[in-house]
C-alpha atoms as a PDB file:
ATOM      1  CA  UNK A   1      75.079  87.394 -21.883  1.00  0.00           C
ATOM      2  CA  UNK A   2      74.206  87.615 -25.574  1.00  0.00           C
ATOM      3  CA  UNK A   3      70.605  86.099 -24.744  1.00  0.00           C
ATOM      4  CA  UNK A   4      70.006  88.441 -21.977  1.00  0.00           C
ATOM      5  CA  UNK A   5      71.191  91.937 -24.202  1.00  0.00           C
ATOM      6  CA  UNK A   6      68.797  90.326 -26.785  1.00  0.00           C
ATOM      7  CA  UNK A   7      65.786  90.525 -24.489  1.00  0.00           C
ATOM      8  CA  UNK A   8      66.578  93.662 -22.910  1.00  0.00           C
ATOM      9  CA  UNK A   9      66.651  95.885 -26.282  1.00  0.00           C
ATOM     10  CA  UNK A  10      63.270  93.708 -27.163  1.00  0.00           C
ATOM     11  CA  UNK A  11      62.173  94.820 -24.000  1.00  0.00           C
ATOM     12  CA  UNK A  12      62.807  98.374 -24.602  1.00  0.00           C
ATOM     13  CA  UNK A  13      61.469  98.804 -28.075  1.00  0.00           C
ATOM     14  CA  UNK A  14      57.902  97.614 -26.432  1.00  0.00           C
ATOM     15  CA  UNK A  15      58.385 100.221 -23.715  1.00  0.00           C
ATOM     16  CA  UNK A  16      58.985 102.924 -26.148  1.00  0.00           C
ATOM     17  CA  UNK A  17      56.250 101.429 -28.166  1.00  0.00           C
ATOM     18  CA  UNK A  18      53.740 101.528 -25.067  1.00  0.00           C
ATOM     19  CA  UNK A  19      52.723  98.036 -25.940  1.00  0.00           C
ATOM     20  CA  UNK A  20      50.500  96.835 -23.309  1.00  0.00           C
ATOM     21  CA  UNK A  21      49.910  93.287 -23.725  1.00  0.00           C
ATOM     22  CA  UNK A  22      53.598  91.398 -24.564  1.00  0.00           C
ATOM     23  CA  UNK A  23      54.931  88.214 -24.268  1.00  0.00           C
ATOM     24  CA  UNK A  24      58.265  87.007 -24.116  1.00  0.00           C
ATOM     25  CA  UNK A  25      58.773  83.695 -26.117  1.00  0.00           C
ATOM     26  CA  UNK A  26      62.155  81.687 -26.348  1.00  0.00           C
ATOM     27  CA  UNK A  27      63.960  78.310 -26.502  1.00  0.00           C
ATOM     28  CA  UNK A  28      66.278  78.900 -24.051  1.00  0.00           C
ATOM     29  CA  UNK A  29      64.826  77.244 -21.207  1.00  0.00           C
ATOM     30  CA  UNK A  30      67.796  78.906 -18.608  1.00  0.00           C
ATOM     31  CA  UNK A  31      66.298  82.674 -19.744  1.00  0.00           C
ATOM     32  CA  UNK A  32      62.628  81.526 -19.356  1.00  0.00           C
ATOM     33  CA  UNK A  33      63.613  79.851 -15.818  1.00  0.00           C
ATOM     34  CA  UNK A  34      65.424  83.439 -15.556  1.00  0.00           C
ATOM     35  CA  UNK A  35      62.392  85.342 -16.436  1.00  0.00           C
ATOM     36  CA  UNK A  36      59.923  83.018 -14.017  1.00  0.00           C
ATOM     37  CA  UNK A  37      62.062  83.200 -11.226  1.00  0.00           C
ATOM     38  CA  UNK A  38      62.745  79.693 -11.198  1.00  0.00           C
ATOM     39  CA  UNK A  39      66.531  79.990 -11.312  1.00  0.00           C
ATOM     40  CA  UNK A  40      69.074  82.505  -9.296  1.00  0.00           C
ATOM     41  CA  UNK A  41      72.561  81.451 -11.005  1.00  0.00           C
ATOM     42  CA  UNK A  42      71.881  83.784 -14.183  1.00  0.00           C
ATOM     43  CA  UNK A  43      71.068  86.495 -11.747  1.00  0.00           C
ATOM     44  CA  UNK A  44      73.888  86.113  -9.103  1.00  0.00           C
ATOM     45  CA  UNK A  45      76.578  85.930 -12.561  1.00  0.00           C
ATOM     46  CA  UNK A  46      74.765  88.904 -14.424  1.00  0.00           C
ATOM     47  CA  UNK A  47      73.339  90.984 -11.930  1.00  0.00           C
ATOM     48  CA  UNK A  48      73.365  94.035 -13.495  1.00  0.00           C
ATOM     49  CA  UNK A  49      71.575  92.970 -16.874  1.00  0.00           C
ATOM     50  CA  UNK A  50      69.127  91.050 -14.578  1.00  0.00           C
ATOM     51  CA  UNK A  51      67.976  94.099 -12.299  1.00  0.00           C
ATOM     52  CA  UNK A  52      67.840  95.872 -15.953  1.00  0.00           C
ATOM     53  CA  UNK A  53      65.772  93.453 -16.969  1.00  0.00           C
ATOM     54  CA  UNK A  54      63.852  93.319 -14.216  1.00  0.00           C
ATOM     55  CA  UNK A  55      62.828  97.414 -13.830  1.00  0.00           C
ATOM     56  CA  UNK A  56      61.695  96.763 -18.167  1.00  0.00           C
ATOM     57  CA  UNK A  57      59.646  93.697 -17.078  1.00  0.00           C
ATOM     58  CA  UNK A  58      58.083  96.124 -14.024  1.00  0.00           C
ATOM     59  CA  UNK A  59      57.383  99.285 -16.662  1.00  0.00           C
ATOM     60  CA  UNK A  60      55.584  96.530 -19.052  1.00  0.00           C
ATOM     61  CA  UNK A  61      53.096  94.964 -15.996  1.00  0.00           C
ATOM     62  CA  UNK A  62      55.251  91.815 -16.029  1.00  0.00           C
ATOM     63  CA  UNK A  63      54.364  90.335 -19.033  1.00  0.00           C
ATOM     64  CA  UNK A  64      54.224  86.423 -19.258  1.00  0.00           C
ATOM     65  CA  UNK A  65      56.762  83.966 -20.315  1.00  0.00           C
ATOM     66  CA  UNK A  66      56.589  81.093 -22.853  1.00  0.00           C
ATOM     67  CA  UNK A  67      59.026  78.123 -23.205  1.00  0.00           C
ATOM     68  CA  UNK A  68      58.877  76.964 -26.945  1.00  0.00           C
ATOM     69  CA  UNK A  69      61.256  74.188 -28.662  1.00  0.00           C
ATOM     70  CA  UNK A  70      63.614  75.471 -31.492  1.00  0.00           C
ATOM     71  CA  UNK A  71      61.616  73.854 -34.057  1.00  0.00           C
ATOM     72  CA  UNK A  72      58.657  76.666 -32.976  1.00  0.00           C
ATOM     73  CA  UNK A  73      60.664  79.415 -32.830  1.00  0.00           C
ATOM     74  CA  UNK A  74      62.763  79.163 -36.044  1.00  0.00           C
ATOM     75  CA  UNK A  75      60.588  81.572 -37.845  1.00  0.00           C
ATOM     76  CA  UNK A  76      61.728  84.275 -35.664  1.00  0.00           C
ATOM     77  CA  UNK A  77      64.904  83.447 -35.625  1.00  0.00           C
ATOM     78  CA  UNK A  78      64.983  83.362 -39.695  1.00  0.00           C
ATOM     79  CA  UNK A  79      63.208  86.462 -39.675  1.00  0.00           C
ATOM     80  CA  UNK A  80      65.737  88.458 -37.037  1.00  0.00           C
ATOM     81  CA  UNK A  81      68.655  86.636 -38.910  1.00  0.00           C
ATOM     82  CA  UNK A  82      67.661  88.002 -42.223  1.00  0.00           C
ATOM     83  CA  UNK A  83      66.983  91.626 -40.518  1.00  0.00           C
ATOM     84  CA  UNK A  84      70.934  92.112 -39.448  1.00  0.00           C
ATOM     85  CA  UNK A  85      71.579  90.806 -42.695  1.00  0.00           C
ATOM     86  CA  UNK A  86      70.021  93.412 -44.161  1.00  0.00           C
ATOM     87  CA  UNK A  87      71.175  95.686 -41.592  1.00  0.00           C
ATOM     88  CA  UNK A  88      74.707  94.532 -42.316  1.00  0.00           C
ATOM     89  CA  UNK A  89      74.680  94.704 -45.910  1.00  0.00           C
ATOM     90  CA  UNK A  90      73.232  98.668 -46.038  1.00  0.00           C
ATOM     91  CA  UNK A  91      75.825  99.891 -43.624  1.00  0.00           C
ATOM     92  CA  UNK A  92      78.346  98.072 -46.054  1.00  0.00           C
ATOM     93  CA  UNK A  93      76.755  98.981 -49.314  1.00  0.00           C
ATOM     94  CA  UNK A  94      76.273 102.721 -48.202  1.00  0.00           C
ATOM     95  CA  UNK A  95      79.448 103.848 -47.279  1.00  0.00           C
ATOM     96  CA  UNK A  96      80.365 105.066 -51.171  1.00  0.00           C
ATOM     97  CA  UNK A  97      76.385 106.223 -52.009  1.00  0.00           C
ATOM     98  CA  UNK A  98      75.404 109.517 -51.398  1.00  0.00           C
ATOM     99  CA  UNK A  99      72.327 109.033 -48.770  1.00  0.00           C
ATOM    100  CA  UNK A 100      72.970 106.951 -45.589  1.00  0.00           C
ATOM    101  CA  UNK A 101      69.975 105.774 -43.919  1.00  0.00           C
ATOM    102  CA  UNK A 102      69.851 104.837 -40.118  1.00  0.00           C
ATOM    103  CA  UNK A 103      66.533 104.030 -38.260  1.00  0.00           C
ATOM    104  CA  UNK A 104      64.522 106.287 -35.697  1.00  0.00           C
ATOM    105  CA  UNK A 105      64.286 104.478 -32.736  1.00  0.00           C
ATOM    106  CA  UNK A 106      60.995 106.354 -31.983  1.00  0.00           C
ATOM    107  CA  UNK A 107      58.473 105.916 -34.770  1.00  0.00           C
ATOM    108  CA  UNK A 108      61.153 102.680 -36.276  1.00  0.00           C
ATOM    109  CA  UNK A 109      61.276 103.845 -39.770  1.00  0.00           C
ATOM    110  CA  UNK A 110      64.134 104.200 -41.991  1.00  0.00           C
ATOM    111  CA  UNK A 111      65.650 107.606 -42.243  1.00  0.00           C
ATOM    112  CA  UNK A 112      68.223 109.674 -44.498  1.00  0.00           C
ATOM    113  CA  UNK A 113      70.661 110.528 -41.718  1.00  0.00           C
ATOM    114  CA  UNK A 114      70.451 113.928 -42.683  1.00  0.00           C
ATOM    115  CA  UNK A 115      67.232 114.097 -41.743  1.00  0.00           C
ATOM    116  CA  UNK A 116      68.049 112.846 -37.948  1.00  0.00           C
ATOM    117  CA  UNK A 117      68.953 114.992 -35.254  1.00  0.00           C
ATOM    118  CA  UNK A 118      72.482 113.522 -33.037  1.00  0.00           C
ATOM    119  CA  UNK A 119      72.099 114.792 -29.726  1.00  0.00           C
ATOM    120  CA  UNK A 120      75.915 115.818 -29.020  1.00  0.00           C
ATOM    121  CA  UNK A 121      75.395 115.177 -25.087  1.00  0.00           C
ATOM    122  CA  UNK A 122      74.432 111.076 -25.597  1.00  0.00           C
ATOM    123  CA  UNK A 123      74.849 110.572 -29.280  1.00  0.00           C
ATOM    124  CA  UNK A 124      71.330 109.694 -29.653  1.00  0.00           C
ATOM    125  CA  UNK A 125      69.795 110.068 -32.935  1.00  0.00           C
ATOM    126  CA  UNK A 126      65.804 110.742 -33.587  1.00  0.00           C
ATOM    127  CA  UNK A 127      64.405 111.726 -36.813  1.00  0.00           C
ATOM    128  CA  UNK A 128      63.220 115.584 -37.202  1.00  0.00           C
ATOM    129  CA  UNK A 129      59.638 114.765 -37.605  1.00  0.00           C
ATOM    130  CA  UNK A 130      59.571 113.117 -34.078  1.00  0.00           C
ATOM    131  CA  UNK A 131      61.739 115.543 -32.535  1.00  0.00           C
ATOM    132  CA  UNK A 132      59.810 118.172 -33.645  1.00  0.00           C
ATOM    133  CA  UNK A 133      56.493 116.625 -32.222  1.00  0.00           C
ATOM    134  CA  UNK A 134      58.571 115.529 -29.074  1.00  0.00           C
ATOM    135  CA  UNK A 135      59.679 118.953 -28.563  1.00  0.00           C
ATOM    136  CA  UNK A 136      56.743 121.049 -29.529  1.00  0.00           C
ATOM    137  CA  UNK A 137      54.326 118.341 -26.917  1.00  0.00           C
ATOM    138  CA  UNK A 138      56.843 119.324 -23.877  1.00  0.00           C
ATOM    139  CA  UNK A 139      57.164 123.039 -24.502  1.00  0.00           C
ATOM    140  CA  UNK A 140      53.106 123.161 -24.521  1.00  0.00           C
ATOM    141  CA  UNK A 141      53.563 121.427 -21.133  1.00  0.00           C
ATOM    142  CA  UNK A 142      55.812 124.407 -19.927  1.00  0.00           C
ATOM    143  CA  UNK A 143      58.637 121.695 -19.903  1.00  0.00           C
ATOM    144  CA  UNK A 144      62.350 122.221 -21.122  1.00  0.00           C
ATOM    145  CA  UNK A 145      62.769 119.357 -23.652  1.00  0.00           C
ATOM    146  CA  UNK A 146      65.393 117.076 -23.229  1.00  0.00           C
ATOM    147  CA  UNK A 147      66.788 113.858 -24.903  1.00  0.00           C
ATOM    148  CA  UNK A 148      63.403 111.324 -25.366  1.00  0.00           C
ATOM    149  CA  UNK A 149      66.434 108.513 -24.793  1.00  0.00           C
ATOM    150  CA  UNK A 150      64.866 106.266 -21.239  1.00  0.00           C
ATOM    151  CA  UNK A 151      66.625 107.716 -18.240  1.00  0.00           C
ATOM    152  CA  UNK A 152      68.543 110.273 -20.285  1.00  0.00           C
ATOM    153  CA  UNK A 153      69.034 113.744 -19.249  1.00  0.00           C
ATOM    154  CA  UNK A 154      71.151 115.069 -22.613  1.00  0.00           C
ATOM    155  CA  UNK A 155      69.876 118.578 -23.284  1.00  0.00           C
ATOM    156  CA  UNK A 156      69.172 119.993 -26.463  1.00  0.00           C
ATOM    157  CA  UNK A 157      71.150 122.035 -28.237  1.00  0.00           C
ATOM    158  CA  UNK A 158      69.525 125.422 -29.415  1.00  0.00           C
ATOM    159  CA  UNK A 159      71.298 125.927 -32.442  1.00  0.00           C
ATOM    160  CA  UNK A 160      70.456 121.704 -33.720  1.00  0.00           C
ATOM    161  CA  UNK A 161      66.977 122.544 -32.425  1.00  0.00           C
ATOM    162  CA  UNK A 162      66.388 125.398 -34.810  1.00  0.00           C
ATOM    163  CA  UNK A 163      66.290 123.110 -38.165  1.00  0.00           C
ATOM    164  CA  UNK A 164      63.066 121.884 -37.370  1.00  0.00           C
ATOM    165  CA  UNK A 165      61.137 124.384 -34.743  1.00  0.00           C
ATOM    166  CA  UNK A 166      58.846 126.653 -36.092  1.00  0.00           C
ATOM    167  CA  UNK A 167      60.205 130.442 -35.303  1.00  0.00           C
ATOM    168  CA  UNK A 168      57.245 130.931 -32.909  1.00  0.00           C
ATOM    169  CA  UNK A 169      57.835 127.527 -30.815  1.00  0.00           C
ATOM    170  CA  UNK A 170      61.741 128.014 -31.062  1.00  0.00           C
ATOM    171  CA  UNK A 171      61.568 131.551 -29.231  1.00  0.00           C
ATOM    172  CA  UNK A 172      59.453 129.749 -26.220  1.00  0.00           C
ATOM    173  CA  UNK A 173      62.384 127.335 -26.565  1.00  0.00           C
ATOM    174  CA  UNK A 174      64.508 129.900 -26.237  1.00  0.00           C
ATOM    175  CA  UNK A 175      62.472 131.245 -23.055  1.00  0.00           C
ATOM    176  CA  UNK A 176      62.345 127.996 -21.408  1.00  0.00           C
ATOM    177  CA  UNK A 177      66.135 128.056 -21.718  1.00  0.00           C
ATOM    178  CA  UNK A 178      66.177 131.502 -19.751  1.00  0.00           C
ATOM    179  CA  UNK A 179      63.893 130.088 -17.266  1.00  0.00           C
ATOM    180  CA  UNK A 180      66.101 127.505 -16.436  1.00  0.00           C
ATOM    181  CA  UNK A 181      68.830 129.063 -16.133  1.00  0.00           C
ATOM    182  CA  UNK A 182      67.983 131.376 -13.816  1.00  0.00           C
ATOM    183  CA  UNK A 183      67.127 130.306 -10.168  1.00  0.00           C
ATOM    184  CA  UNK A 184      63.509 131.100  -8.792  1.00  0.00           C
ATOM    185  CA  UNK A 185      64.581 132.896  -6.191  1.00  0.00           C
ATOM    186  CA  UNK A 186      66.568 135.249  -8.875  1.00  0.00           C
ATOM    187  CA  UNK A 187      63.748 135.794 -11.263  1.00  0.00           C
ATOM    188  CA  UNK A 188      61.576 139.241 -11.952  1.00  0.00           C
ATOM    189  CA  UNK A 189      59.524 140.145 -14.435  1.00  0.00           C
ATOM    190  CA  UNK A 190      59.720 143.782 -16.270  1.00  0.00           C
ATOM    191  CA  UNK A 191      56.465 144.900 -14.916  1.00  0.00           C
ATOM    192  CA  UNK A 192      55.674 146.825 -17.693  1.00  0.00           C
ATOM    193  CA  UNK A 193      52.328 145.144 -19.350  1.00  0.00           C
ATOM    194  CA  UNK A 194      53.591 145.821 -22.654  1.00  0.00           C
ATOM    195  CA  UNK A 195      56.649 144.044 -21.669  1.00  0.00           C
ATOM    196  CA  UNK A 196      56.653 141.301 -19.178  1.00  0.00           C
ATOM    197  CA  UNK A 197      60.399 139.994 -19.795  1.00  0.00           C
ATOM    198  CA  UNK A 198      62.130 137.425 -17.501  1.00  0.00           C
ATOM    199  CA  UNK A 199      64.861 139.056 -15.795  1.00  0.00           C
ATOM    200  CA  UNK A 200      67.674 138.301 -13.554  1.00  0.00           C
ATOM    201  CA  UNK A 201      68.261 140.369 -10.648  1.00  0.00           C
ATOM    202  CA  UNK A 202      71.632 139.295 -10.593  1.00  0.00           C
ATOM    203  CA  UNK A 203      71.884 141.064 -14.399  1.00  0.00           C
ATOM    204  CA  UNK A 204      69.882 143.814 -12.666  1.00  0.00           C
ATOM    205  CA  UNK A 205      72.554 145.222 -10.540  1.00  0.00           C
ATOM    206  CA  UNK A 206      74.129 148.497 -11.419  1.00  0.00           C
ATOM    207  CA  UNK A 207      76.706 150.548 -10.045  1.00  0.00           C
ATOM    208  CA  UNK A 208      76.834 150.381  -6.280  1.00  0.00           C
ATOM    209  CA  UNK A 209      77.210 154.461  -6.093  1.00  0.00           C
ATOM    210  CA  UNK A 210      74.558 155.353  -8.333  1.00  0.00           C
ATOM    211  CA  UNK A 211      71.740 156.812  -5.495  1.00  0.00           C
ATOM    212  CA  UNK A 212      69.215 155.775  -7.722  1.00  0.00           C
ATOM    213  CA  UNK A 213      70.497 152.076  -7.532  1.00  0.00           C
ATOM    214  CA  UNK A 214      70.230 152.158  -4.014  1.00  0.00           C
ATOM    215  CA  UNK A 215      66.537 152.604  -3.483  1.00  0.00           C
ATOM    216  CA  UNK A 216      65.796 149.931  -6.165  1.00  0.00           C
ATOM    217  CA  UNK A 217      65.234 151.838  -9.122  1.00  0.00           C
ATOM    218  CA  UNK A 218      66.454 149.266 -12.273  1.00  0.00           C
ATOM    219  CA  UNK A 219      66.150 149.431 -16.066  1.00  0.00           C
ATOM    220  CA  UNK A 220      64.416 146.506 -18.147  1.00  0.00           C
ATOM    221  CA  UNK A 221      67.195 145.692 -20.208  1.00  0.00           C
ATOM    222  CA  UNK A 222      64.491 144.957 -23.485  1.00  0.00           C
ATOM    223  CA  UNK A 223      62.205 147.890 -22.972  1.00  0.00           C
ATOM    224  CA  UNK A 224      63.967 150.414 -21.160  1.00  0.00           C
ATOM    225  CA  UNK A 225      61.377 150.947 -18.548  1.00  0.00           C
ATOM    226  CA  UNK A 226      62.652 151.841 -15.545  1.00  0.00           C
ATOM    227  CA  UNK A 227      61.124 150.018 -12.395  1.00  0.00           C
ATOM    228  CA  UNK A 228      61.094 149.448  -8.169  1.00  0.00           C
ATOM    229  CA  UNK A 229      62.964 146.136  -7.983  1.00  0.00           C
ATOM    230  CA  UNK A 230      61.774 146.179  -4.130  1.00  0.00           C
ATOM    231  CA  UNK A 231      57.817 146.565  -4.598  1.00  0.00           C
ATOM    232  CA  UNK A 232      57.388 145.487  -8.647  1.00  0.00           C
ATOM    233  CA  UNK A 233      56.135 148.224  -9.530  1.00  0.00           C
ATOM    234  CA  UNK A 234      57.055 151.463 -12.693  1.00  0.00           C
ATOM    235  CA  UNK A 235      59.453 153.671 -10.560  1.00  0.00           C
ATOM    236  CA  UNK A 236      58.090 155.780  -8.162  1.00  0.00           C
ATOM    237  CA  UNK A 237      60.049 158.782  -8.850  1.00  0.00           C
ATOM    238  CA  UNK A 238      60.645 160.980  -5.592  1.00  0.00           C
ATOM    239  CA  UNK A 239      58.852 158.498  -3.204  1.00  0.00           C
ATOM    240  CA  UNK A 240      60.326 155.954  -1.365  1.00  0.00           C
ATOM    241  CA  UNK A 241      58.974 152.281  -1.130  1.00  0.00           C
ATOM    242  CA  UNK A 242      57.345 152.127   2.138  1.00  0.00           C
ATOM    243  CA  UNK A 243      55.880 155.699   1.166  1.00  0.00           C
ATOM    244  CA  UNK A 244      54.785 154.110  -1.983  1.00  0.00           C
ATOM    245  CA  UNK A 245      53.119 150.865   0.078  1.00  0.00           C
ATOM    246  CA  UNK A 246      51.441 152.977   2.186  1.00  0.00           C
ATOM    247  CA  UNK A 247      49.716 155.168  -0.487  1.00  0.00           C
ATOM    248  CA  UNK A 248      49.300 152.470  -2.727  1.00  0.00           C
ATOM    249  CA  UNK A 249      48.114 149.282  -0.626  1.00  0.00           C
ATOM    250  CA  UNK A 250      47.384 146.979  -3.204  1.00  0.00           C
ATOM    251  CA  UNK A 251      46.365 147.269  -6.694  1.00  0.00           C
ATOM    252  CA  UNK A 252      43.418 145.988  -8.824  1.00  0.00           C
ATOM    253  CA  UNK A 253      44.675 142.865  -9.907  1.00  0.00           C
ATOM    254  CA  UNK A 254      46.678 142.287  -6.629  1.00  0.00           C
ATOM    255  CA  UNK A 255      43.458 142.330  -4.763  1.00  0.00           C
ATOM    256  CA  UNK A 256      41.306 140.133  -8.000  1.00  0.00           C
ATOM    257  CA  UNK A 257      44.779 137.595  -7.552  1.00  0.00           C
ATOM    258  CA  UNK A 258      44.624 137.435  -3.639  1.00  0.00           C
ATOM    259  CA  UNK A 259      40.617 136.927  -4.026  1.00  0.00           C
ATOM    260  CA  UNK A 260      41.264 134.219  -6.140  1.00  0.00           C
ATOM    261  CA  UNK A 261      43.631 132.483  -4.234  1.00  0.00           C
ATOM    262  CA  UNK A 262      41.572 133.070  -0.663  1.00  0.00           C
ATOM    263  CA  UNK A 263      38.283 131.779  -2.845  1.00  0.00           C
ATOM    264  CA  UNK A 264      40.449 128.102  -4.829  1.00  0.00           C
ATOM    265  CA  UNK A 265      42.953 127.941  -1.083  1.00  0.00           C
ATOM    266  CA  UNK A 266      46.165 128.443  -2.837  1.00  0.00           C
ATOM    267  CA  UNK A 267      48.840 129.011  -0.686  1.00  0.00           C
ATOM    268  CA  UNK A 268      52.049 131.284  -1.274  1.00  0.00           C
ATOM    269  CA  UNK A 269      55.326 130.093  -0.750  1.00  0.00           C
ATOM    270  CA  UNK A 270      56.797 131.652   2.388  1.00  0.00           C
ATOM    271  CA  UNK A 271      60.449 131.878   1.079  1.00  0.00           C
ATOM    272  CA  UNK A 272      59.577 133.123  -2.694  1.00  0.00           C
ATOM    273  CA  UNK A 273      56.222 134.250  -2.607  1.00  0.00           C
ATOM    274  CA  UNK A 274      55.170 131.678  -5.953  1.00  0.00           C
ATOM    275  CA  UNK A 275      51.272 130.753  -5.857  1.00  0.00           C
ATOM    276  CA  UNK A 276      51.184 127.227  -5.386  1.00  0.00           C
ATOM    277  CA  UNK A 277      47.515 125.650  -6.029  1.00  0.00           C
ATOM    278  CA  UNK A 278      47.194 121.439  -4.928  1.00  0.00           C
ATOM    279  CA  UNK A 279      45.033 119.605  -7.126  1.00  0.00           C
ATOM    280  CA  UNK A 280      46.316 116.296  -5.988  1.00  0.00           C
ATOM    281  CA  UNK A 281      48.790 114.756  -3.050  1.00  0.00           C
ATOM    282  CA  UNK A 282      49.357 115.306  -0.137  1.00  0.00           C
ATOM    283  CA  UNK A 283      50.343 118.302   1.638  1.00  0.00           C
ATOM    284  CA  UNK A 284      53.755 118.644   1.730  1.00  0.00           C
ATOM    285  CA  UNK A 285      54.912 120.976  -0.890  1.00  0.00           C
ATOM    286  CA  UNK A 286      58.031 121.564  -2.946  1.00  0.00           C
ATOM    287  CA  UNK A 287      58.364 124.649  -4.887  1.00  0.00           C
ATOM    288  CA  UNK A 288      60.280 125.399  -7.513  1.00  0.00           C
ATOM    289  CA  UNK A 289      62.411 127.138  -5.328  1.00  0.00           C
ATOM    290  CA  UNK A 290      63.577 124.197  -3.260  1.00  0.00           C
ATOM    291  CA  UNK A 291      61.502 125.247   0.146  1.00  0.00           C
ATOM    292  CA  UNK A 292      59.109 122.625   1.836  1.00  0.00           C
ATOM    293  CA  UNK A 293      56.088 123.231   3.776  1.00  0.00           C
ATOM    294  CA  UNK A 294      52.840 122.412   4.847  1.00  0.00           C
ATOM    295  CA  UNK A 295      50.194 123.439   2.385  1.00  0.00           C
ATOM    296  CA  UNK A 296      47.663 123.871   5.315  1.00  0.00           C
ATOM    297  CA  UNK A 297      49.428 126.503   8.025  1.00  0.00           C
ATOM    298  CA  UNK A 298      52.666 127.110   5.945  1.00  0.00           C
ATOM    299  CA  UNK A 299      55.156 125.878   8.233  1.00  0.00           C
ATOM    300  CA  UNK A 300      58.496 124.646   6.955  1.00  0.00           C
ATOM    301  CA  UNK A 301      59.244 121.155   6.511  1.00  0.00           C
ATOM    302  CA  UNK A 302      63.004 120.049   7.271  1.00  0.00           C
ATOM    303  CA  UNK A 303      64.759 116.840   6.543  1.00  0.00           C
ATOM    304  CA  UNK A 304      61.286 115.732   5.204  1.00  0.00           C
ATOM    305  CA  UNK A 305      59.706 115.646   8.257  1.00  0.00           C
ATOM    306  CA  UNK A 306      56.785 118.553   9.091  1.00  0.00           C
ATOM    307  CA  UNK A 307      57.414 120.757  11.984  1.00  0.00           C
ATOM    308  CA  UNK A 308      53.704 121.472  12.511  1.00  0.00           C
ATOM    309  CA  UNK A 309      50.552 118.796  13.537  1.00  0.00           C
ATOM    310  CA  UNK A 310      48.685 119.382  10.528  1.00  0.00           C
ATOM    311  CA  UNK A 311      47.172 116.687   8.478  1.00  0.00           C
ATOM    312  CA  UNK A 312      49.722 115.256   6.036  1.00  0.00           C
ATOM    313  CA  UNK A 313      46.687 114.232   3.431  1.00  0.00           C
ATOM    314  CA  UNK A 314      43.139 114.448   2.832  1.00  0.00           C
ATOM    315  CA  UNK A 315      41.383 111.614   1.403  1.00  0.00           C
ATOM    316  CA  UNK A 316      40.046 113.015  -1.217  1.00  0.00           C
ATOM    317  CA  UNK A 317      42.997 114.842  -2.751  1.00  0.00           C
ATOM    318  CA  UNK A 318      45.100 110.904  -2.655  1.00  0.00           C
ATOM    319  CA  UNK A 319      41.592 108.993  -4.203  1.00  0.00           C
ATOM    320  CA  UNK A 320      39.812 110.128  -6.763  1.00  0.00           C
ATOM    321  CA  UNK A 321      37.512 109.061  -9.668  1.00  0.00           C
ATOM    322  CA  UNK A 322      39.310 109.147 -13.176  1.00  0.00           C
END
């Protein structure tokens, strides 16, 4: 059992390291007739370190094995017995000095634990100057960050987060938050130009006798604009929507956005209305809001399965050149 832990966390640090060429070298000839295949009772007693192993050896292209005698590999083992030695000895010797050092599993140097951020939802510990990095690569992506730990799903804390995000990348943090938070279906924007925030229109309900309420008149809780919840629109004050819709069709940009989308084929979702554009796949779309369909005709899918006859892929959207 010790043997196999061993090789999975050496297995790990190479996939966090992206190494692309490894090989596994060892003396104990029952883990490399493990790790060829070549023998089941290791498997059948440890089952689930062996299918762990297994999914690391997959991520790393299953790397080759190498049988050495002890004599070979007592360098390494000199070297890793020395290395908790040292380990050992600092988490001994540091428990009276002032700065405690622990290493970044990341970028695997040494690091005043002051300087590392403890994710309260795993207890995972990064240094700041990866986090930050981490953090600011995924909000760029329009992603929520969450723990970097493999097949972790810890969120981050806003307040821990603040201590090393930049005021300007903390407020998109702080966004992305909101965005999550609220379901697609739920969200509106202020449509104000000068405004634009992400609302709820859950927070957007007011008093069920106000008359005003009722034909979908709503105030942008940053701005103070009022608004038509119903057509997206500044209120149109003594006008009703479908009086609006009729005098007012479509404006400029609604016509440039549904030019655009007729000229590149994007397709709207039929439930929420999102633009969905395919650059690759196939075409059976999920939005954001949890709906399925066909890309082609729009027709919802149900239990996975299309309820129309259209292609489910074109050729050239599943091969491509790099």
């Amino acid at each position: 059992m010790v043997e196999l832990k061993a090789l999975i966390e050496g297995l790990e640090a190479a996939v966090m390291l992206e190494l692309k060429r490894v090989t596994i070298v060892t003396d104990n000839r029952l883990l490399y007739s493990h790790i060829t295949g070549k023998n089941r009772e290791i498997r059948e007693t440890f089952a689930v370190l062996s299918n762990q192993i297994d999914l690391l050896l997959r991520k790393l292209g299953n790397p080759g094995a190498s049988f050495v005698t002890r004599h070979d590999n007592a360098f390494a083992v000199e070297l890793a017995r020395k290395a908790i030695a040292f380990e050992v000895n600092r988490s001994a010797g540091s428990s009276g000095t002032k700065n405690l050092m622990k290493t970044c599993t990341i970028c695997l140097e040494d690091t005043d634990v002051d300087q590392m951020l403890l994710i309260a939802g795993c207890l995972h510990s990064y240094c700041l100057s990866c986090m930050s990095k981490y953090v600011h690569y995924k909000l760029l992506q329009g992603i929520l960050p969450k723990c970097p730990g493999e097949n972790c799903k810890s969120l981050l804390e806003l307040d821990s987060c603040r201590k090393f995000l930049t005021p300007e990348l903390f407020d998109i943090m702080c966004q992305r938050v909101k965005e999550e938070s609220i379901p697609p279906a739920e969200k509106i924007y202020c449509p104000y130009s000068r405004c634009s925030t992400l609302l709820s229109k859950t927070e957007l309900q007011g008093s069920k006798g106000d008359a005003i309420e009722v034909l979908g008149c709503r105030k942008c809780s940053h701005c103070g604009g009022l608004f038509c919840i119903n057509c997206k629109v500044p209120w149109h004050s003594n006008m009703s929507c479908s009086a609006f819709k009729t005098g007012n069709p479509s404006s400029s940009n609604e016509k440039k956005l549904k030019s655009l989308a007729t000229k590149n084929l994007w397709r709207q979702c039929p439930q929420c209305s999102h633009m969905v554009s395919l650059s690759v796949g196939c075409y059976h779309i999920y939005c954001r809001c949890g709906h399925e369909f066909c890309y082609t005709c729009g027709a919802e899918w149900r239990n996975k399965k299309a309820t129309c006859r259209c292609p489910i892929w074109d050729e050239h959207n599943i091969v491509y050149d790099n």
